[in-house]
Protein backbone atom coordinates (compact mmCIF):
# COMPACT_ATOMS: atom_id res chain seq x y z
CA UNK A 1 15.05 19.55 -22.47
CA UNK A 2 14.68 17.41 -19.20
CA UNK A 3 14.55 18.26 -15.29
CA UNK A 4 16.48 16.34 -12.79
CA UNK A 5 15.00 16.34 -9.07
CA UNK A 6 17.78 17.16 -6.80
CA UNK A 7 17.69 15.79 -3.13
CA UNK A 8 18.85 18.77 -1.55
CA UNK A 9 18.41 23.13 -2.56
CA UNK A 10 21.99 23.65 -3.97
CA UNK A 11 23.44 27.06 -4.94
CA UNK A 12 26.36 26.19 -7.70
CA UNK A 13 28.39 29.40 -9.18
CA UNK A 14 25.42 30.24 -12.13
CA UNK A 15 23.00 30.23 -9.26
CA UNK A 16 24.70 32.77 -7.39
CA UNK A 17 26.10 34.99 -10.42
CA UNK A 18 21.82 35.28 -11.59
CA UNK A 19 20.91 35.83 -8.12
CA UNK A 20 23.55 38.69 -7.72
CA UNK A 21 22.23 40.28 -10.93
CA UNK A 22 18.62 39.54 -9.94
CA UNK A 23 18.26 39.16 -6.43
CA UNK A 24 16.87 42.15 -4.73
CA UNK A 25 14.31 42.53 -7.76
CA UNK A 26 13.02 39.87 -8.92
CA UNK A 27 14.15 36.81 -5.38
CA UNK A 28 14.15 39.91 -2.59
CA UNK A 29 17.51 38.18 -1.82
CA UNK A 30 18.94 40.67 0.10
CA UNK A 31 23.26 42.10 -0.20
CA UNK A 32 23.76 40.22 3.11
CA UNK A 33 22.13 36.65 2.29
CA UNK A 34 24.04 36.67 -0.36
CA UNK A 35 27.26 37.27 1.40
CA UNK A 36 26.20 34.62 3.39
CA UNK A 37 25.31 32.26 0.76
CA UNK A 38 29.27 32.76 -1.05
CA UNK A 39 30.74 32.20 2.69
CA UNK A 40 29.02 28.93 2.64
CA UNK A 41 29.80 28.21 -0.89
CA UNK A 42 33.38 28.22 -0.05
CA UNK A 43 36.42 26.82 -2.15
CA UNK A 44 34.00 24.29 -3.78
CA UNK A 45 31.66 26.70 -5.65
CA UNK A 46 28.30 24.98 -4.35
CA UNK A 47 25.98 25.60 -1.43
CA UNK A 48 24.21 22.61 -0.19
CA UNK A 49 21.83 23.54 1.79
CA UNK A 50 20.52 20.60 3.95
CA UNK A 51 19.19 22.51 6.37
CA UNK A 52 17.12 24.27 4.40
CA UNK A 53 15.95 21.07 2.43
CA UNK A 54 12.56 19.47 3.20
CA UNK A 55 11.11 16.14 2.09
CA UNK A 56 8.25 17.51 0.90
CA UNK A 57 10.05 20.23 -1.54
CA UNK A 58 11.09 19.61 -5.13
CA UNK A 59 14.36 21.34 -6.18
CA UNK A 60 14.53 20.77 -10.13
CA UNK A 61 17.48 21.41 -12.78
CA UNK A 62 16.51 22.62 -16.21
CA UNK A 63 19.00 20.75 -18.31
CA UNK A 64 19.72 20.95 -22.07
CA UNK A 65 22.37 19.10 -24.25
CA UNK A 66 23.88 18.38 -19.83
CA UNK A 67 24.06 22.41 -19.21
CA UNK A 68 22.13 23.40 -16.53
CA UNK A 69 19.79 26.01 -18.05
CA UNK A 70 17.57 26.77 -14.62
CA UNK A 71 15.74 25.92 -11.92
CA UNK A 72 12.16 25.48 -10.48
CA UNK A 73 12.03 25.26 -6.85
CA UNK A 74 8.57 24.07 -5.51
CA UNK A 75 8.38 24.94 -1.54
CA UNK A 76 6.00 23.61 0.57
CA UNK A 77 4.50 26.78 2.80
CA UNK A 78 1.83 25.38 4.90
CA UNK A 79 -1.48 24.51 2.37
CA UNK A 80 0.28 25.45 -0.58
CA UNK A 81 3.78 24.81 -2.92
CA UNK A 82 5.53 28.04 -3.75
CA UNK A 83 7.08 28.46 -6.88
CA UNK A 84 10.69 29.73 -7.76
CA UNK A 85 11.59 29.89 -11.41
CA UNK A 86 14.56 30.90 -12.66
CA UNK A 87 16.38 30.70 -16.29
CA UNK A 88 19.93 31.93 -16.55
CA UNK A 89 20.44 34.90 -19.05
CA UNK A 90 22.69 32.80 -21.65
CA UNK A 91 19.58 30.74 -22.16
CA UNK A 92 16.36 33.07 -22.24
CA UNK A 93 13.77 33.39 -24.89
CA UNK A 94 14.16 29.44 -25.89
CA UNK A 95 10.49 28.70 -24.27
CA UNK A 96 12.72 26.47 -21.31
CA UNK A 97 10.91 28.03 -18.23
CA UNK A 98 7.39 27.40 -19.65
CA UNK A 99 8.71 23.56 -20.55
CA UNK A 100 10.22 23.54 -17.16
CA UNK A 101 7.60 24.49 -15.33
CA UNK A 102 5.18 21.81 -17.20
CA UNK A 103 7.38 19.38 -16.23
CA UNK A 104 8.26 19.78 -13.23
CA UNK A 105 4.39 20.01 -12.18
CA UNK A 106 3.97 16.91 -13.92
CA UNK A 107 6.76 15.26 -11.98
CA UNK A 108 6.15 16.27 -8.96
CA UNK A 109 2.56 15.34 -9.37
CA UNK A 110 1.02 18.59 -8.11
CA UNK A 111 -1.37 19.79 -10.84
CA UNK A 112 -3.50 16.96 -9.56
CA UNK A 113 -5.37 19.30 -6.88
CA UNK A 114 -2.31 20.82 -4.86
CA UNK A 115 -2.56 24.70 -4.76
CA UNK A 116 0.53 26.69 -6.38
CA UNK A 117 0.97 29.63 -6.09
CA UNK A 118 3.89 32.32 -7.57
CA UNK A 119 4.39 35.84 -7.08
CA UNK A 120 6.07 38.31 -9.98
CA UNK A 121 8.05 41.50 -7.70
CA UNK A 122 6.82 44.97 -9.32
CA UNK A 123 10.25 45.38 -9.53
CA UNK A 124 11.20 42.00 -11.57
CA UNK A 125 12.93 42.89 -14.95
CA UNK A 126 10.61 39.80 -16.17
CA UNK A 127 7.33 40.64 -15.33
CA UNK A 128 5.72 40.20 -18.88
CA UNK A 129 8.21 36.81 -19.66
CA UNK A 130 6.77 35.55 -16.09
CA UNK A 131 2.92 36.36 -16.90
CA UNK A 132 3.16 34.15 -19.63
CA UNK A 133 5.08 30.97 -18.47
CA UNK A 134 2.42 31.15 -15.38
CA UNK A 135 -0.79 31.75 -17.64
CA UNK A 136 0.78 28.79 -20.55
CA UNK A 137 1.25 26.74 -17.67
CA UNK A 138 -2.52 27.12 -15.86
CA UNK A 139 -1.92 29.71 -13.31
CA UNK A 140 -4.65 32.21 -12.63
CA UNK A 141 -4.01 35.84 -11.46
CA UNK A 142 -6.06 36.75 -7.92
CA UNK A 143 -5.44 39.46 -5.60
CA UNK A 144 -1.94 40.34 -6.87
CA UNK A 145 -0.40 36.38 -7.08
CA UNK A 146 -0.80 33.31 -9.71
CA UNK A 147 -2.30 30.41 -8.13
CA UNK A 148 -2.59 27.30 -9.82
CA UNK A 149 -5.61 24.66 -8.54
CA UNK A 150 -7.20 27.57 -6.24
CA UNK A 151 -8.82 26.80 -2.88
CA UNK A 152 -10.97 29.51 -1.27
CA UNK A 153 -10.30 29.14 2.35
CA UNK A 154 -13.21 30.36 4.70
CA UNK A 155 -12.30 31.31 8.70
CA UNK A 156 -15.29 31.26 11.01
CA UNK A 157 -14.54 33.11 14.11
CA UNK A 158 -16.49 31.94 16.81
């Protein structure tokens, strides 16, 4: 298995076909983004989405044997990355989201101290395959989400 850092969030055909299975549950991708999302892929099958890339994102590709198996998405959101995870159904139980995830933290270099965190909807069909990528890969649970490298942040109101 390897990951390949993408420039830009793309949405290709296996994208969209786990999102419609998945997408209220376990994404809260809504009926209407993702008639949005097929306008926008049009005739070509693939959604770049450039203006919802940022430089300071990583958008990865789970590959094995060149088939895309997944992705993990890690979105910056103010002091912390958010994590997406995703492995298509053709290619579950092989242990590729827990080696995805590992690598793409590695990559993009944010075990070192950055603060991840990743949330599991009550309503994901993978709640117990999710606990156990996050805990394999270092994630603690607190108050309800998995935070890897956790920073207690303290307001003073004055």
């Amino acid at each position: 298995m390897n990951i390949v850092r993408q420039p830009i969030r793309q949405i290709d055909e296996i994208e969209y076909e786990h999102f419609q299975k998945y997408g209220e549950n376990s994404y809260g991708v809504s009926a209407e983004e993702l008639k949005g999302i097929l306008e926008e892929m049009g005739t070509e099958q693939l959604y770049h989405a450039e203006e919802h890339s940022y430089g300071e994102d990583f958008y990865y590709d789970l590959m094995v044997d060149d088939k895309l198996v997944g992705k993990v998405l890690l979105l910056k959101l103010a002091r912390v990355y958010q994590l997406d995870l995703m492995v298509f159904d053709a290619y579950k139980n092989n242990g590729y989201a827990t080696e995805g995830l590992r690598l793409a933290l590695l990559d993009s270099e944010l075990m070192e101290g950055q603060t991840v965190r990743a949330g599991i909807p009550p309503t994901s069909p993978h709640q117990q395959e999710m606990h156990q990528v996050l805990v394999q890969n270092g994630f603690e649970k607190r108050n309800g989400l998995y935070y890897l490298n956790f920073k207690k942040r303290y307001v003073v109101n004055h």
